[in-house]
PDB file of N, CA and C in Angstrom:
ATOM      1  N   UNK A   1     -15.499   2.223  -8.203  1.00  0.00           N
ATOM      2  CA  UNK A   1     -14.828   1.095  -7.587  1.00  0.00           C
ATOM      3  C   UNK A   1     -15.879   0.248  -6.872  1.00  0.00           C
ATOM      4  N   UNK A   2     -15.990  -1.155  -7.163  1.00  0.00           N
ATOM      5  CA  UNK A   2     -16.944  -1.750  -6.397  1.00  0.00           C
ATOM      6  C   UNK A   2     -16.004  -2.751  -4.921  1.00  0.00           C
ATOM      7  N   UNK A   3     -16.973  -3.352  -4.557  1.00  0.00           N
ATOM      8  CA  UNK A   3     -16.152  -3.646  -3.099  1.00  0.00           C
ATOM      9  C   UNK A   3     -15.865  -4.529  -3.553  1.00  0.00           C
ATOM     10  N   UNK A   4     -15.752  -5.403  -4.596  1.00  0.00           N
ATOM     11  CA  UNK A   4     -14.565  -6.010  -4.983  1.00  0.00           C
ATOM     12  C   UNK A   4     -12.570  -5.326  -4.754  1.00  0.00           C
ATOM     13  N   UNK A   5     -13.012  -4.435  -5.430  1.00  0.00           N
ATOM     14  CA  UNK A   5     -11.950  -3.570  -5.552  1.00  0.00           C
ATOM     15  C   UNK A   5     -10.863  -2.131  -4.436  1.00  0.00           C
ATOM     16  N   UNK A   6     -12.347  -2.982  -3.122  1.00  0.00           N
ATOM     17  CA  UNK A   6     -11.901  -1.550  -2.441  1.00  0.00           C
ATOM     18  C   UNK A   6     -10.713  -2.236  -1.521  1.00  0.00           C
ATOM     19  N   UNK A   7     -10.296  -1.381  -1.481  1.00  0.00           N
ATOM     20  CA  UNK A   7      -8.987  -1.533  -0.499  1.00  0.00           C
ATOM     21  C   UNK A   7      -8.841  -1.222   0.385  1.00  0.00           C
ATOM     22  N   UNK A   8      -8.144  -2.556   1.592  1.00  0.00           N
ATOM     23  CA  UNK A   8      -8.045  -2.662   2.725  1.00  0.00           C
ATOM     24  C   UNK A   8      -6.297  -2.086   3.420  1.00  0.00           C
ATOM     25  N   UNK A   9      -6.769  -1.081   4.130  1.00  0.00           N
ATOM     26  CA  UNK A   9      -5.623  -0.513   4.685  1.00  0.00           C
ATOM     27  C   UNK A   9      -4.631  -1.563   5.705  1.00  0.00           C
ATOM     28  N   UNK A  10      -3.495  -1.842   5.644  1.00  0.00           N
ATOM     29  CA  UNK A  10      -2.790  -2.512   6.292  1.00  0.00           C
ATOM     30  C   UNK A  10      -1.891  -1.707   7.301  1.00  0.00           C
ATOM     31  N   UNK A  11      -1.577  -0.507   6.836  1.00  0.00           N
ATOM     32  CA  UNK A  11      -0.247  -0.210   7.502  1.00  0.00           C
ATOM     33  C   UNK A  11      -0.495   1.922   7.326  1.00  0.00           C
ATOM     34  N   UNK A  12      -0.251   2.420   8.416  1.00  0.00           N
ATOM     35  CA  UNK A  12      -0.859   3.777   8.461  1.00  0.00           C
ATOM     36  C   UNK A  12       0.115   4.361   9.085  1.00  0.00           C
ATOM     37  N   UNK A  13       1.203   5.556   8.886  1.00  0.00           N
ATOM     38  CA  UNK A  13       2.069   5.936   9.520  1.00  0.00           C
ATOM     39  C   UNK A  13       1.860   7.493   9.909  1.00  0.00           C
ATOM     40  N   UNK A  14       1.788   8.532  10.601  1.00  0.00           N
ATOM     41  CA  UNK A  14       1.471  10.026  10.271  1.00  0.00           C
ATOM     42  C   UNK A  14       2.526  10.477  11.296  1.00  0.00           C
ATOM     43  N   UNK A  15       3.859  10.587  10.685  1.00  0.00           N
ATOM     44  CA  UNK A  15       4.625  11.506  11.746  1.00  0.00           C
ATOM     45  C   UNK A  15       4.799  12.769  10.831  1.00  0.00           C
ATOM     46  N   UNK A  16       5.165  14.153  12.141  1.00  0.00           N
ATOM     47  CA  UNK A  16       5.433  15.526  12.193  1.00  0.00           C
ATOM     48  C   UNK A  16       5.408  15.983  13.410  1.00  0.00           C
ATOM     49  N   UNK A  17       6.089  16.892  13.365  1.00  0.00           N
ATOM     50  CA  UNK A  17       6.043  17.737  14.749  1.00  0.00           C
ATOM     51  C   UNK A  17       6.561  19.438  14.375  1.00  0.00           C
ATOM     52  N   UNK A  18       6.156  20.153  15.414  1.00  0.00           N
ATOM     53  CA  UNK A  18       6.141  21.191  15.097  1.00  0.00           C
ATOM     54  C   UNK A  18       7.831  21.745  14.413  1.00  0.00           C
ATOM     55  N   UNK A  19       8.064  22.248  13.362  1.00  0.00           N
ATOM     56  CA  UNK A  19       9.126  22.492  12.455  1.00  0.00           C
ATOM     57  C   UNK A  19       9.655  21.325  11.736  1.00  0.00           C
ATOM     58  N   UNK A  20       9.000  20.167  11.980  1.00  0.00           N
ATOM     59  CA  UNK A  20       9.119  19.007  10.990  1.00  0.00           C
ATOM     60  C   UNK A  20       8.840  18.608  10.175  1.00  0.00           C
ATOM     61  N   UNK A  21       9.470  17.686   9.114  1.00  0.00           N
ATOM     62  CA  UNK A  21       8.519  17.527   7.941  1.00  0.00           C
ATOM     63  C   UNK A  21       7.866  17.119   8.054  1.00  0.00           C
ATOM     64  N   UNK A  22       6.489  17.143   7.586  1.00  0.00           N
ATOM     65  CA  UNK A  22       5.718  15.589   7.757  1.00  0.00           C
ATOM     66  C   UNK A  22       5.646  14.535   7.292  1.00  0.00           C
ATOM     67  N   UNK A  23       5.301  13.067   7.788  1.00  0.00           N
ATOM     68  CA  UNK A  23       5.263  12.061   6.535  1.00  0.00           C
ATOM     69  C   UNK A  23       4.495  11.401   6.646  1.00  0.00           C
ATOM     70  N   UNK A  24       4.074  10.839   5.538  1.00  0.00           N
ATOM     71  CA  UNK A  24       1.924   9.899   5.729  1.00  0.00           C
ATOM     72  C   UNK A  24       2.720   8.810   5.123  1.00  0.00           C
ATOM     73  N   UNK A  25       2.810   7.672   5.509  1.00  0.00           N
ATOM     74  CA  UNK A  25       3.306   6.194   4.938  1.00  0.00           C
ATOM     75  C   UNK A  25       1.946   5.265   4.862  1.00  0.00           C
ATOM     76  N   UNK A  26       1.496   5.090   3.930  1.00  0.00           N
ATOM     77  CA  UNK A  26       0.400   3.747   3.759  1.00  0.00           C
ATOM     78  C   UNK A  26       0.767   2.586   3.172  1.00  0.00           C
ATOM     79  N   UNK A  27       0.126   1.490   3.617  1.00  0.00           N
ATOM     80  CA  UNK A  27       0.041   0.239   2.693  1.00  0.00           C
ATOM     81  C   UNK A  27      -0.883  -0.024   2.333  1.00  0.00           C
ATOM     82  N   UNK A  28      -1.392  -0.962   1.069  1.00  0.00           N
ATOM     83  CA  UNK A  28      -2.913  -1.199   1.488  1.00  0.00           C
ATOM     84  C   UNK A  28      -2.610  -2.374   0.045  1.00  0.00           C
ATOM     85  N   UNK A  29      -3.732  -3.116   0.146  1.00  0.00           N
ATOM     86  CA  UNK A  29      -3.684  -4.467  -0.108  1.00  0.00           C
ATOM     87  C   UNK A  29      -5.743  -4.607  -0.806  1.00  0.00           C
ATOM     88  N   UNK A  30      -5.938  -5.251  -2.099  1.00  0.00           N
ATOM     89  CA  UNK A  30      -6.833  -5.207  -2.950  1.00  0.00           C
ATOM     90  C   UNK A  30      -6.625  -5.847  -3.769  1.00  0.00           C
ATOM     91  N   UNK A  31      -8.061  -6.167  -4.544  1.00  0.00           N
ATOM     92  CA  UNK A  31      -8.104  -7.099  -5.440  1.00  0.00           C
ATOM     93  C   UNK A  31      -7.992  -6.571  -7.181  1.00  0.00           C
ATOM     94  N   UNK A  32      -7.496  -6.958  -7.611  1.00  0.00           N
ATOM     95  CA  UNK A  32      -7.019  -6.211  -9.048  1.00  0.00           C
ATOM     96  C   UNK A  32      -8.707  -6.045  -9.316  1.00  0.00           C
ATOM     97  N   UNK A  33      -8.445  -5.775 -10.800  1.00  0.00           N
ATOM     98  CA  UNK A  33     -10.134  -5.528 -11.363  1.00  0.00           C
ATOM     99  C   UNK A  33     -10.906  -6.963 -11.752  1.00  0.00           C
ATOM    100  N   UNK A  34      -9.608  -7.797 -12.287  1.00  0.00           N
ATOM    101  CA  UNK A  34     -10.126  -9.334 -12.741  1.00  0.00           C
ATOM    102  C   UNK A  34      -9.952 -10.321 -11.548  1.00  0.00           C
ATOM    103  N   UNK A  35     -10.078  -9.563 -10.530  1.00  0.00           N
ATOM    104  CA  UNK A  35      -9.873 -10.427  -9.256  1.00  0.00           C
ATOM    105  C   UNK A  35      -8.811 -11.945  -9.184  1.00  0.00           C
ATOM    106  N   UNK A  36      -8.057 -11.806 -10.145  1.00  0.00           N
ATOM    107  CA  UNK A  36      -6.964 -12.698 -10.405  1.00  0.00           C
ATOM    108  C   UNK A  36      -5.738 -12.441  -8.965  1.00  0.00           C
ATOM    109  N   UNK A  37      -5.416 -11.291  -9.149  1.00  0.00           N
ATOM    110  CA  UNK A  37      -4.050 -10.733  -8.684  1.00  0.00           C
ATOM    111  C   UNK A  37      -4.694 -10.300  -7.067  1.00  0.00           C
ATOM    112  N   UNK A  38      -3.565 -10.258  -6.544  1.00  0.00           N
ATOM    113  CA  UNK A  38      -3.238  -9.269  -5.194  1.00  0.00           C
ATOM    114  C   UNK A  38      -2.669  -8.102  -5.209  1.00  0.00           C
ATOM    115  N   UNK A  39      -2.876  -6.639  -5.355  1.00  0.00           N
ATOM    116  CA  UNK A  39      -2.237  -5.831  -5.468  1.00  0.00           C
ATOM    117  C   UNK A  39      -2.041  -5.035  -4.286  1.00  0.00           C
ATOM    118  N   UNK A  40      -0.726  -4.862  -4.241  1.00  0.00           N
ATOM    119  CA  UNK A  40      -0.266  -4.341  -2.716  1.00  0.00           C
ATOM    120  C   UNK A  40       0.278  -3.032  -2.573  1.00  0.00           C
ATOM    121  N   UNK A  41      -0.073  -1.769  -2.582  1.00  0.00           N
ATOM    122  CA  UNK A  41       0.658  -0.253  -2.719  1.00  0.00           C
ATOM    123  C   UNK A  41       1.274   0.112  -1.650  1.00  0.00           C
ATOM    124  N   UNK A  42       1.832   0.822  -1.820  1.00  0.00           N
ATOM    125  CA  UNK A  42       2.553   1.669  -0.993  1.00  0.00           C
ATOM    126  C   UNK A  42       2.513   3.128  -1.356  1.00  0.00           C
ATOM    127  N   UNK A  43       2.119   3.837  -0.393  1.00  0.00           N
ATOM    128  CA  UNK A  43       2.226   5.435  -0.933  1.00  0.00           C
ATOM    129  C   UNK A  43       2.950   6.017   0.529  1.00  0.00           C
ATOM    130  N   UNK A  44       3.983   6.911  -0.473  1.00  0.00           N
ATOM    131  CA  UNK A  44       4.263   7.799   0.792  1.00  0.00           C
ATOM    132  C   UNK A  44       4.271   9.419   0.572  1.00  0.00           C
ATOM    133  N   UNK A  45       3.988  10.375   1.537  1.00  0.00           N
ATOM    134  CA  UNK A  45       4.205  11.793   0.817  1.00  0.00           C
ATOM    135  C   UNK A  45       4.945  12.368   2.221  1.00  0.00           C
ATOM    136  N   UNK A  46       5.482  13.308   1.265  1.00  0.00           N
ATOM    137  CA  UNK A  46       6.285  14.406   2.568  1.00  0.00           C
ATOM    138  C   UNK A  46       5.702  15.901   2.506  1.00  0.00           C
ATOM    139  N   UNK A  47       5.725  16.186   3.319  1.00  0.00           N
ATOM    140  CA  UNK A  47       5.960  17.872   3.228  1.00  0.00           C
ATOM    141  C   UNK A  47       7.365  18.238   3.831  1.00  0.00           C
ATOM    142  N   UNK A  48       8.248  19.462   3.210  1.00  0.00           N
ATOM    143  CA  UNK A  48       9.368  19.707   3.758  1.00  0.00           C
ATOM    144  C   UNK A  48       9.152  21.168   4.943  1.00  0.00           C
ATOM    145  N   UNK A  49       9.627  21.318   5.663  1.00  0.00           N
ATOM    146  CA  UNK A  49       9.395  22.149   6.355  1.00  0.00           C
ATOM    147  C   UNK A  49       8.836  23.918   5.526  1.00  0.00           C
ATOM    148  N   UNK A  50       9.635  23.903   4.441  1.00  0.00           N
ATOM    149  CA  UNK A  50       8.748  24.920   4.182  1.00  0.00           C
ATOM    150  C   UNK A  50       7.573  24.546   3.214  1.00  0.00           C
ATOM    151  N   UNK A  51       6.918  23.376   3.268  1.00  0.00           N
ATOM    152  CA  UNK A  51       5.388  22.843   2.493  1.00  0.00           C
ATOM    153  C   UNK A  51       5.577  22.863   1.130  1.00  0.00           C
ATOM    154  N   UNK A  52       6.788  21.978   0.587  1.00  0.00           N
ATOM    155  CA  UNK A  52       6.815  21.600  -0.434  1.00  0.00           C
ATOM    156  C   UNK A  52       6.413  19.750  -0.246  1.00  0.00           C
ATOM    157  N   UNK A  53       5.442  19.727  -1.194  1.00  0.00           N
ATOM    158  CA  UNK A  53       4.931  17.973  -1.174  1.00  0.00           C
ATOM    159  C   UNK A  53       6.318  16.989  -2.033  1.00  0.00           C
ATOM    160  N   UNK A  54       6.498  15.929  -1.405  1.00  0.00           N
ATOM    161  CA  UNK A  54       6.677  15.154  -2.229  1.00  0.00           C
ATOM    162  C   UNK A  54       6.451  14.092  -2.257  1.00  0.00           C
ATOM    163  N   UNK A  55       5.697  12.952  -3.587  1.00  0.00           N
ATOM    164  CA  UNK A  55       4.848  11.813  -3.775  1.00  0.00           C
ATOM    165  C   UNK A  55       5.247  10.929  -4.274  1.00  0.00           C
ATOM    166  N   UNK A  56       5.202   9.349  -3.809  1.00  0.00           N
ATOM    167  CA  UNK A  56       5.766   8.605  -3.985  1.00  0.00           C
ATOM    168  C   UNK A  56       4.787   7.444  -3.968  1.00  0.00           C
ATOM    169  N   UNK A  57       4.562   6.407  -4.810  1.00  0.00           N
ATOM    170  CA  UNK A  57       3.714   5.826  -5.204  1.00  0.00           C
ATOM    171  C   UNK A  57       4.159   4.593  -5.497  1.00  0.00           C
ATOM    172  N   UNK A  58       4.254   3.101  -5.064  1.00  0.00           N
ATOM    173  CA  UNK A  58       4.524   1.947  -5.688  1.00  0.00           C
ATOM    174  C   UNK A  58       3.520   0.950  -5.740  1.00  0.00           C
ATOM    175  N   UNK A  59       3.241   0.389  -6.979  1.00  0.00           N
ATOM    176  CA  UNK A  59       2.031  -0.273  -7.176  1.00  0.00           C
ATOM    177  C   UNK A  59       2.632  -2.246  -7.267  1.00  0.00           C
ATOM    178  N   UNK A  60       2.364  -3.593  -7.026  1.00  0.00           N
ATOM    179  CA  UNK A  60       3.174  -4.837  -7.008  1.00  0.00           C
ATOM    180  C   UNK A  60       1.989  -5.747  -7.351  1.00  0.00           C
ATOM    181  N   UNK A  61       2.124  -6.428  -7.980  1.00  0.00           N
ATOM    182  CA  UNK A  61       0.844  -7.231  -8.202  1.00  0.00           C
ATOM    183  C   UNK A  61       1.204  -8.770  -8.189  1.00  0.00           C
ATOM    184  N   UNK A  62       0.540  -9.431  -7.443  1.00  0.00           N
ATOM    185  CA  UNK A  62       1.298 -11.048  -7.102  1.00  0.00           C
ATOM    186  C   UNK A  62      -0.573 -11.744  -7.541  1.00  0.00           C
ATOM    187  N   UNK A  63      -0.055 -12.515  -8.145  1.00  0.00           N
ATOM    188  CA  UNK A  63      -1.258 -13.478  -8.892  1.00  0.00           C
ATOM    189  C   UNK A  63      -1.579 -14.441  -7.454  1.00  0.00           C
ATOM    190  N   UNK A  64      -2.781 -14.862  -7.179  1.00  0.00           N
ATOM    191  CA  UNK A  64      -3.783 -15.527  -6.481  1.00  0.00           C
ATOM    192  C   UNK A  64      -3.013 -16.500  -6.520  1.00  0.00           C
ATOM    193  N   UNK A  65      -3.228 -17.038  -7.223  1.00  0.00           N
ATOM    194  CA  UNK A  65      -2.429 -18.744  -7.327  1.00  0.00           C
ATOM    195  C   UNK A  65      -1.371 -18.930  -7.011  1.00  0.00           C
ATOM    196  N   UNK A  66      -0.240 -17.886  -7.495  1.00  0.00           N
ATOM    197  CA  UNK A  66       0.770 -18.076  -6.830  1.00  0.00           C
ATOM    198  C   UNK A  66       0.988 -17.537  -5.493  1.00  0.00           C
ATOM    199  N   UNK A  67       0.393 -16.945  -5.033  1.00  0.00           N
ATOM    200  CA  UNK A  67       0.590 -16.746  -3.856  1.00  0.00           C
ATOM    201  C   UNK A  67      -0.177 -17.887  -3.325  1.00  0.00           C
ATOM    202  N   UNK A  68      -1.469 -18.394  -3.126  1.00  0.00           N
ATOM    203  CA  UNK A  68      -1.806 -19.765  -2.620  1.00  0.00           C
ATOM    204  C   UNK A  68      -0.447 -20.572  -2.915  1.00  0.00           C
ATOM    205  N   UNK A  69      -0.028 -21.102  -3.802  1.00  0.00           N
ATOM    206  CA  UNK A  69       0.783 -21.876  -3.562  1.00  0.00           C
ATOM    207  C   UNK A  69       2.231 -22.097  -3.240  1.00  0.00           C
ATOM    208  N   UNK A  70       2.400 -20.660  -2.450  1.00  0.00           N
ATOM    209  CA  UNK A  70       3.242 -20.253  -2.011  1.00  0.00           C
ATOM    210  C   UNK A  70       3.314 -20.517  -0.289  1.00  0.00           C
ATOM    211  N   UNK A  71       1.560 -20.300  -0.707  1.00  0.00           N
ATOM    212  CA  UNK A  71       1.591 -20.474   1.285  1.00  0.00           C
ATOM    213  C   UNK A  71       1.348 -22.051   1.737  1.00  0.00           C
ATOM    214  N   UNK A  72       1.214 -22.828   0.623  1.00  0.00           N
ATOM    215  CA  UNK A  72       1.278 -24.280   0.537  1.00  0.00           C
ATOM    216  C   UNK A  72       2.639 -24.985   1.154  1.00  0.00           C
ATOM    217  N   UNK A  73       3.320 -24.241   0.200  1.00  0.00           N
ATOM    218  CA  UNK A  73       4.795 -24.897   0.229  1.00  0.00           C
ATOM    219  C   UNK A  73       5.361 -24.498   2.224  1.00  0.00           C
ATOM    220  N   UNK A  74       5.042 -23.024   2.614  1.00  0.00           N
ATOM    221  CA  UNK A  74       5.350 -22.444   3.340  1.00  0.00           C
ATOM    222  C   UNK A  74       4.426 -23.128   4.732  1.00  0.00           C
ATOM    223  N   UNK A  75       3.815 -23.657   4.788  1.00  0.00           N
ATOM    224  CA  UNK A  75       2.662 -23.849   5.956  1.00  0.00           C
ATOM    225  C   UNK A  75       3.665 -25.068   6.563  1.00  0.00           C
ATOM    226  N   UNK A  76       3.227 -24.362   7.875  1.00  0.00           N
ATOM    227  CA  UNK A  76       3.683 -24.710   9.071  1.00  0.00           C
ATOM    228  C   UNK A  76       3.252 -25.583  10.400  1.00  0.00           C
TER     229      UNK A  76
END
């Protein structure tokens, strides 16, 4: 991955407590590979109290341009 590509964490969640599940919530925000797009993830995982994982992964990709001219229309 070059630093084109590396990704910037937006959003970091880490709750648990003792007999709780745990849960790791991320966002994070990067440049596709053709540096066209914005790609924005979301990952979340659990553990259940007795340490079973579960993974959850959403990947969204919004094109440069349209998002510039999104924030065109939108500017304030």
């Amino acid at each position: 991955m070059n630093d084109a590509q590396a990704a910037m964490l937006l959003f970091r969640r880490l709750e648990g407590a003792a007999r709780q599940p745990l849960l790791l919530h991320e966002l994070e925000a990067r440049l596709s590979a053709d540096g066209r797009s914005l790609v924005i993830s979301r990952y979340r995982e659990r553990y259940s109290a007795e340490g079973k994982p579960y993974r959850h992964e959403v990947h969204r990709s919004i094109p440069i341009a349209a998002l510039l001219r999104w924030m065109a229309r939108h500017e304030r």
